[in-house]
Protein backbone atom coordinates (compact mmCIF):
# COMPACT_ATOMS: atom_id res chain seq x y z
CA UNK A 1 -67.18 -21.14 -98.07
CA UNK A 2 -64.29 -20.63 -95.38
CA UNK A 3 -62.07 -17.86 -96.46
CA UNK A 4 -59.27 -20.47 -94.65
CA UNK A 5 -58.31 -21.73 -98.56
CA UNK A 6 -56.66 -18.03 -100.35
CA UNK A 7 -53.48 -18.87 -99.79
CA UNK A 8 -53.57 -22.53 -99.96
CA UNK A 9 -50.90 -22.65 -102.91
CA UNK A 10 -48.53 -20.69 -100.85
CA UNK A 11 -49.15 -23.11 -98.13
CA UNK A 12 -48.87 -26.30 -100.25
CA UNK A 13 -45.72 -28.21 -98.35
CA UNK A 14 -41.78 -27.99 -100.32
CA UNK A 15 -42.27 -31.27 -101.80
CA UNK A 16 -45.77 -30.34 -103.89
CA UNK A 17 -44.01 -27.04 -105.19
CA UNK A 18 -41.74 -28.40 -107.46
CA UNK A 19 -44.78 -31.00 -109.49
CA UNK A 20 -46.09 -29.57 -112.23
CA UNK A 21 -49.89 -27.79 -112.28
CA UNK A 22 -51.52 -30.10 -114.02
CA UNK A 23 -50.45 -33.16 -111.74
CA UNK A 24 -52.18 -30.86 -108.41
CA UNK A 25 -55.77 -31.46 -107.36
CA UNK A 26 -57.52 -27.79 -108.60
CA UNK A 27 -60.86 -26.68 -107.58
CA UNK A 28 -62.53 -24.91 -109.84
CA UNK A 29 -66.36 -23.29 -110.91
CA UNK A 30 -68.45 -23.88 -113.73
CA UNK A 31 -70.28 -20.98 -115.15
CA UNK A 32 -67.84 -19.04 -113.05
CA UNK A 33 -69.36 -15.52 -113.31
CA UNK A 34 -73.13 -16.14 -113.47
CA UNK A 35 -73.61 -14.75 -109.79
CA UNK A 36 -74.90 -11.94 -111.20
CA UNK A 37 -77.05 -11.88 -114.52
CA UNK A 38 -79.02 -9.04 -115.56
CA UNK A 39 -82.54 -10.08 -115.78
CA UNK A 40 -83.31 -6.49 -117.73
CA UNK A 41 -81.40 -7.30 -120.36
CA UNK A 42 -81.99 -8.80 -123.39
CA UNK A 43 -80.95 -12.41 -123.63
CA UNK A 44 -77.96 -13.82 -124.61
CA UNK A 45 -76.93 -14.53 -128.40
CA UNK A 46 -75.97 -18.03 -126.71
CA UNK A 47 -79.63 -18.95 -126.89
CA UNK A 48 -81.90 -20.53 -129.34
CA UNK A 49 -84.69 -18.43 -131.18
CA UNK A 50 -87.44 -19.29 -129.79
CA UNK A 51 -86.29 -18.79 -125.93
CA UNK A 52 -85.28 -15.40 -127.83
CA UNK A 53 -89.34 -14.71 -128.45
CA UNK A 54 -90.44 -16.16 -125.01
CA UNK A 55 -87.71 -14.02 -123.10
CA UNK A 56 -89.34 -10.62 -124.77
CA UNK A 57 -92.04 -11.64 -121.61
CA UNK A 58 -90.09 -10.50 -117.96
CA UNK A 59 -91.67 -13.01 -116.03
CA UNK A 60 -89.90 -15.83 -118.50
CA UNK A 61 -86.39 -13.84 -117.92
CA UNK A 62 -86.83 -14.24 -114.20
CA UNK A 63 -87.07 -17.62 -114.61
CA UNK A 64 -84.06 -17.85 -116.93
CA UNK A 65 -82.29 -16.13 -114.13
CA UNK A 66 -83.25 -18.62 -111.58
CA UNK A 67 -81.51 -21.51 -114.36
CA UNK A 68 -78.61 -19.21 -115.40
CA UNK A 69 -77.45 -18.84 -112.11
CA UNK A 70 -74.88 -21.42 -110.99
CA UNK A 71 -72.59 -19.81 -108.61
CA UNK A 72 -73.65 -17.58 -106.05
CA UNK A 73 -70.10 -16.01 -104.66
CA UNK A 74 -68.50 -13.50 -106.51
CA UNK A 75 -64.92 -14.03 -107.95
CA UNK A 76 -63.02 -12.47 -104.72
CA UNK A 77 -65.20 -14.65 -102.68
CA UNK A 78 -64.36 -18.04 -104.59
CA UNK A 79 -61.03 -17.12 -104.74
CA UNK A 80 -60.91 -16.66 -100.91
CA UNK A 81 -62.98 -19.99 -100.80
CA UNK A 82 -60.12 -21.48 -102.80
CA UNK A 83 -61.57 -21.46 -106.30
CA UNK A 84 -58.26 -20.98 -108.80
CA UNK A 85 -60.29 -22.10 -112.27
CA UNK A 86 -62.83 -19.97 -113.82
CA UNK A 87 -64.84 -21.43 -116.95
CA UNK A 88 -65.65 -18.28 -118.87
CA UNK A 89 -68.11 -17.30 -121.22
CA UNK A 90 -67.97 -13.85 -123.43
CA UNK A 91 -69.95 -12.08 -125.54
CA UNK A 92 -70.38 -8.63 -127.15
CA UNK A 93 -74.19 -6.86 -126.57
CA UNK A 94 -75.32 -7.03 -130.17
CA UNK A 95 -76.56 -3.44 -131.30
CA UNK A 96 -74.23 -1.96 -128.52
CA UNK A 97 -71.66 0.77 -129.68
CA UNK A 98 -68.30 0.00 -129.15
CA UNK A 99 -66.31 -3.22 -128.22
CA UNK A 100 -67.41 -4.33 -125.05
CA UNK A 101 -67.44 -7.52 -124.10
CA UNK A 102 -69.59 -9.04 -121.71
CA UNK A 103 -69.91 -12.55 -119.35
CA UNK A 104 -72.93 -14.25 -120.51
CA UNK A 105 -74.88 -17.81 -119.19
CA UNK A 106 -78.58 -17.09 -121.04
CA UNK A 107 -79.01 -13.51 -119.55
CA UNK A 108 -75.82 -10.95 -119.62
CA UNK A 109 -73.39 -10.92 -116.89
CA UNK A 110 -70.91 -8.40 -115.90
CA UNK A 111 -68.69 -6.55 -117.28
CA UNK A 112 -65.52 -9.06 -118.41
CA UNK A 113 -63.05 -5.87 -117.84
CA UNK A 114 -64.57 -5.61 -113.88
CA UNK A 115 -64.74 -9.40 -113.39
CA UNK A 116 -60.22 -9.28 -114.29
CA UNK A 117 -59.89 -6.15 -112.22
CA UNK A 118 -61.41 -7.95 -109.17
CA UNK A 119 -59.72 -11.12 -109.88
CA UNK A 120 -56.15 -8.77 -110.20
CA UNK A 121 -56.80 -7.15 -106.75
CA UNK A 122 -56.89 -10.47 -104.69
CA UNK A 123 -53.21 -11.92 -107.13
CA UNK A 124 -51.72 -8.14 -105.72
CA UNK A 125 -52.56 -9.64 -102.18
CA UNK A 126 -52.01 -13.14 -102.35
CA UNK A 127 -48.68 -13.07 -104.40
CA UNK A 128 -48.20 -17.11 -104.71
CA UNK A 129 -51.46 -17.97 -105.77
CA UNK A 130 -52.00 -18.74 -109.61
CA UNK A 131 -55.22 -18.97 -111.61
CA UNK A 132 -56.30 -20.15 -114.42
CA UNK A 133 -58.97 -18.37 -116.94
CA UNK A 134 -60.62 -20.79 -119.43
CA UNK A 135 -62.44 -18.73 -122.03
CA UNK A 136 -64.05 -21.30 -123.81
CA UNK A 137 -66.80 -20.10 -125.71
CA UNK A 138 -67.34 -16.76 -127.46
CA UNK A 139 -70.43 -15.11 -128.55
CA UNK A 140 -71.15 -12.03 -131.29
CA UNK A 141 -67.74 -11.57 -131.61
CA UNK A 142 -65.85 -10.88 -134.20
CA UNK A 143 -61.69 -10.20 -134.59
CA UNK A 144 -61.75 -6.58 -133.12
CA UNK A 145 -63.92 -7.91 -130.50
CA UNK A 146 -61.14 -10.60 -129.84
CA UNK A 147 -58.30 -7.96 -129.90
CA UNK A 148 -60.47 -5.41 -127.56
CA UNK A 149 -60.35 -8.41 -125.22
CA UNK A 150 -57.12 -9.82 -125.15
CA UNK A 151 -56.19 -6.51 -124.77
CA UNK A 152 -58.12 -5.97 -121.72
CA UNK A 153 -56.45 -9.24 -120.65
CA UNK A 154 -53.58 -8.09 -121.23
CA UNK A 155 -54.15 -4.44 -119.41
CA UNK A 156 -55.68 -6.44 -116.08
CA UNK A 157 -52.86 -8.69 -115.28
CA UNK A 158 -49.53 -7.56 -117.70
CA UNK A 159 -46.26 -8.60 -116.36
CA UNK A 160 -48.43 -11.73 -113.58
CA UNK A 161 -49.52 -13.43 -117.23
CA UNK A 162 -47.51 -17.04 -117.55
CA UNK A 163 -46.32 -17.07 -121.60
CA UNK A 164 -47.22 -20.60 -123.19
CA UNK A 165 -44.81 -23.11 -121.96
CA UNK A 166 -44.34 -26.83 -121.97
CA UNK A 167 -46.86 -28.08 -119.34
CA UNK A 168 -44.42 -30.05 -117.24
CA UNK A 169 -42.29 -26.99 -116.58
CA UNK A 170 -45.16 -25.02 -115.14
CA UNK A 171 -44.96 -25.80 -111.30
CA UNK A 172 -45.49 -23.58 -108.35
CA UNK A 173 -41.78 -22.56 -107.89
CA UNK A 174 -41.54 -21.51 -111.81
CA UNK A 175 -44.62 -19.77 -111.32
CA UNK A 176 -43.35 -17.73 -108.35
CA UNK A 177 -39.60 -17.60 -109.66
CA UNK A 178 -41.16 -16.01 -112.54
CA UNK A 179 -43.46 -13.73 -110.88
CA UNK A 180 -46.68 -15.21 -113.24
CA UNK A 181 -49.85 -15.74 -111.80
CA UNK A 182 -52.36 -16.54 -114.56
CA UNK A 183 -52.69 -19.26 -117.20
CA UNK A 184 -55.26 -17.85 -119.89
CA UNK A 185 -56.43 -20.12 -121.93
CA UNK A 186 -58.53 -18.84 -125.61
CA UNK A 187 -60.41 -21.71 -127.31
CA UNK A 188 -59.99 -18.71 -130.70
CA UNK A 189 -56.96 -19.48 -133.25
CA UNK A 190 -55.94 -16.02 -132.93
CA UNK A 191 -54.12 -17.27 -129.68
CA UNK A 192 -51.48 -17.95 -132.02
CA UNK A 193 -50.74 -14.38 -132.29
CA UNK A 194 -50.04 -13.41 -128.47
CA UNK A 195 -47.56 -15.46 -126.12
CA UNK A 196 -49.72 -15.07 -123.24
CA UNK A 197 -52.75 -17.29 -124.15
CA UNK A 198 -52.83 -20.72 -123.98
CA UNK A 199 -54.45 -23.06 -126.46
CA UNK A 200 -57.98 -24.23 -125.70
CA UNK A 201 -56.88 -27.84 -126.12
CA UNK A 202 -54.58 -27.74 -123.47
CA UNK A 203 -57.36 -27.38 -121.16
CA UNK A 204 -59.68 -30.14 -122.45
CA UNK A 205 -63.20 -30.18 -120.38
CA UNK A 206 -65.01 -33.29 -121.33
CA UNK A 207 -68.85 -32.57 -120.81
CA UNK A 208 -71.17 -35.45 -119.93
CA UNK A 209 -74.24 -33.10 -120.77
CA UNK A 210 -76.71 -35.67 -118.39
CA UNK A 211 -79.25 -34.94 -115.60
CA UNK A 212 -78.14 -38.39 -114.18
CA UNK A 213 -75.77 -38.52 -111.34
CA UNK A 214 -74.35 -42.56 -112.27
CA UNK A 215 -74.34 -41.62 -115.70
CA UNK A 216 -72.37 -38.19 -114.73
CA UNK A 217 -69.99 -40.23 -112.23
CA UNK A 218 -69.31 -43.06 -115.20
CA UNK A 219 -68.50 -40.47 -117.59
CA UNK A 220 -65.89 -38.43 -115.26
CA UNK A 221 -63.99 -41.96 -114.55
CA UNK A 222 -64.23 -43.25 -118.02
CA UNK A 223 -62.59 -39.46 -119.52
CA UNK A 224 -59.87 -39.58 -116.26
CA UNK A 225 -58.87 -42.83 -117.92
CA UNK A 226 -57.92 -41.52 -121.00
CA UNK A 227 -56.66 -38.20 -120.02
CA UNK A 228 -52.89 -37.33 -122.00
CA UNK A 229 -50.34 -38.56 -119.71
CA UNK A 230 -48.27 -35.43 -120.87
CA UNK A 231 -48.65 -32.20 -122.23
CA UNK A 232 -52.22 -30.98 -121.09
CA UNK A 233 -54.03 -29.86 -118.14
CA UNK A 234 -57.53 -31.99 -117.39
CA UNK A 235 -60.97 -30.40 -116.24
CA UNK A 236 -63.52 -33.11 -114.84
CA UNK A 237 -66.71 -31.08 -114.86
CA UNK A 238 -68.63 -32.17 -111.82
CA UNK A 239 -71.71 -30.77 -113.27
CA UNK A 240 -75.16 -32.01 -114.11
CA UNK A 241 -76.78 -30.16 -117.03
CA UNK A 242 -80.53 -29.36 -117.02
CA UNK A 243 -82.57 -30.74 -119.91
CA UNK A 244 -85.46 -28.48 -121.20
CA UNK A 245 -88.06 -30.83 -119.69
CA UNK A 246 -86.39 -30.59 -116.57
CA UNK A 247 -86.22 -27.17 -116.68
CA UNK A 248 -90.21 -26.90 -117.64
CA UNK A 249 -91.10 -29.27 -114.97
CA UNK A 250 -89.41 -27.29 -111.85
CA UNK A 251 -89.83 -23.97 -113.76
CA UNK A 252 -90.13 -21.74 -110.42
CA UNK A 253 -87.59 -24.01 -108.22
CA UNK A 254 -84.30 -23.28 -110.27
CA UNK A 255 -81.11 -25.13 -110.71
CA UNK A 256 -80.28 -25.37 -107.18
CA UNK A 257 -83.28 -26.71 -105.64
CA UNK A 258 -83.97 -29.53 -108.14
CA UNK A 259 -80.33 -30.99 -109.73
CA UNK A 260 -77.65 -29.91 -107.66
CA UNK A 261 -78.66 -30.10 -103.64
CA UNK A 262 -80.18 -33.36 -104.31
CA UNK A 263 -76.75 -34.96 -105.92
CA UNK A 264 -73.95 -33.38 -104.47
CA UNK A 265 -73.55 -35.65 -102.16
CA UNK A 266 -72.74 -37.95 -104.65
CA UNK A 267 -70.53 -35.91 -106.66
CA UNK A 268 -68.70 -34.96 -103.51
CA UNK A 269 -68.08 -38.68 -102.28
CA UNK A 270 -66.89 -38.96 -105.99
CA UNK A 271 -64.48 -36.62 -105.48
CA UNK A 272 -63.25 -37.97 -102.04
CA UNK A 273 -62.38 -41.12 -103.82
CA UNK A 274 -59.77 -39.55 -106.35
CA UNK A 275 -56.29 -38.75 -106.49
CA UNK A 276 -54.19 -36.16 -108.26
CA UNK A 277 -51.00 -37.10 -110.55
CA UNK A 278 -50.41 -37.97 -113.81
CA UNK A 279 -53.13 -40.17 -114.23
CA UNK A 280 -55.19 -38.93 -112.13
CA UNK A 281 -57.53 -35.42 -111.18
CA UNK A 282 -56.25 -32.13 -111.90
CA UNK A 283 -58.85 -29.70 -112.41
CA UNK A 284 -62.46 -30.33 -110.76
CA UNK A 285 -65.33 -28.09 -111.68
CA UNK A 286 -68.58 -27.79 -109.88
CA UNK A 287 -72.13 -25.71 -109.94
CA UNK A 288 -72.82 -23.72 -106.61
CA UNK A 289 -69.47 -24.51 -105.00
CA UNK A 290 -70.24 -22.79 -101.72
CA UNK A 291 -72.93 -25.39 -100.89
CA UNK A 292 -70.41 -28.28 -99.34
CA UNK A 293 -66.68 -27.60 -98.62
CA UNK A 294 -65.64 -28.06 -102.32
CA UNK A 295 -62.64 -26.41 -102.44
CA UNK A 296 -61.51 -27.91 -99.47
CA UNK A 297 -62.09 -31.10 -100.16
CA UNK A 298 -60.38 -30.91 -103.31
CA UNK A 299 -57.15 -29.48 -101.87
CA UNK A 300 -56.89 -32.03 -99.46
CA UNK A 301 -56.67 -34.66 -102.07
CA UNK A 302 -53.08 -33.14 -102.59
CA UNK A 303 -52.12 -34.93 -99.08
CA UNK A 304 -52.04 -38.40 -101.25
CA UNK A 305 -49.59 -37.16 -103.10
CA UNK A 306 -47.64 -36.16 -100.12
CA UNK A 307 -47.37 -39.51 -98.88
CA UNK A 308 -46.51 -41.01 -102.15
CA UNK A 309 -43.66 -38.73 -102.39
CA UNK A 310 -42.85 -40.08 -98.82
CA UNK A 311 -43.28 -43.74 -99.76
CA UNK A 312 -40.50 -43.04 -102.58
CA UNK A 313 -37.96 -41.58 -100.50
């Protein structure tokens, strides 16, 4: 993925500035921190029993790998690529002392506290670029877990974290007048007690959960449709899920070489076709986003709304 995109919200022409977020084309990753999974460890408390037994064998964690694995660049790299939404999923390491709190997709990830640090280094060098951090689902965690996290949050990003706001407000030139750079967002209810994080429903991510590209494609125009005209941001997750039969029939071939390089295509010319506004795409998530020019082609679709915005005047 060209490194070309970091500072395409600086670079986003006068007239763009002033919209609000959630009316901007977004690209963004699914699973946005399973480049790495730990294939040692023992699996995730996000799985079912019985994958619980069968993972106690190595070879069947090696496999798991091979199907937790949806993006292969790291978080600097998809944020150079343009990526500015992550879809995050925590977890503490049952039986581990302490509070830790861990990325997990089937097999453990990183870190979370060396995923923000990396993600803080490229805001300190790319001061007009804003993310936005969906943690979405939580694992073996209870309310000190929660607090050790937001806390770590907190400690990554301090003064660059946007307080909740009314959605319109939050364009690029409030961002940057205010010196925020991240959006958190904590599907928990104990958002309610800090400022900084954002309620999980105003990031809704409708999930088509399908192996079938028309079905997937039907779904993402049908949910754009009735997206909130006001008040929320919109995800349309560009992603085709894995069944367990699909899974058991290309055991050794993995997510990538079965769902994704045969549909893209598809789900790119899908994307082509859109526009961003207040009816339209916001935030578009996809699996394995250095594959085709993703980001890119998301960003461009921002030029339609330059030439609305031209047609007006």
């Amino acid at each position: 993925m060209a490194d070309g995109n970091a500072d395409w919200m600086g670079s986003l022409p006068p007239a763009l500035r002033s919209l609000p977020l959630s009316n901007l084309a977004i690209p963004g990753s699914h699973d946005s921190f399973s480049y790495w999974v730990d294939e040692k460890s023992p699996v995730g408390p996000d799985q079912a029993k019985a994958i619980k037994r069968l993972a106690r064998i190595s070879l069947v964690r090696k496999i798991m790998k091979k199907w937790s694995v949806t993006q292969n660049l790291t978080f600097k790299e998809q944020l150079e690529g343009g990526i500015r939404y992550f879809d995050l999923r925590v977890s503490s390491k049952p039986g581990e002392i302490g509070q830790e709190i861990y990325f997990i997709h089937g097999l453990f990830g990183i870190k979370v506290w060396d995923g923000l640090k990396e993600m803080n280094s490229f805001l300190e060098q790319h001061p007009k670029e804003v993310i936005f951090l969906d943690f979405n689902h939580f694992y073996a965690m209870d309310d000190s877990h929660h607090h050790f996290l937001i806390s770590r949050i907190r400690s990554a990003f301090e003064s660059k974290l946007c307080c909740v706001e009314c959605v319109e407000y939050v364009t690029l030139l409030y961002m940057w007048k205010k010196k925020y750079q991240v959006l958190i967002f904590y599907h928990h209810p104990l958002y309610q007690e800090y400022p900084f994080l954002w309620p999980g429903n105003k990031m809704p991510a409708p999930w088509a959960n399908t192996t079938n590209v028309h079905k997937l494609l039907q779904f993402l125009e049908t949910t754009l449709g009735e997206r909130s005209r006001y008040g929320t941001f919109h995800v349309s997750q560009a992603i085709l899920t894995p069944r367990v039969k699909t899974i058991a029939r290309h055991l050794v071939r993995g997510l990538k070489n079965t769902l994704v390089h045969r549909n893209l295509p598809m789900i790119l010319n899908w994307v082509k076709a859109q526009k961003p506004g207040v009816m339209g795409v916001n935030i578009i998530t996809s699996d394995f986003v250095e594959l085709v020019d993703f980001a890119a082609t998301v960003i461009a679709l921002n030029d339609l709304l330059l030439e609305e915005n031209e047609s007006a005047t």
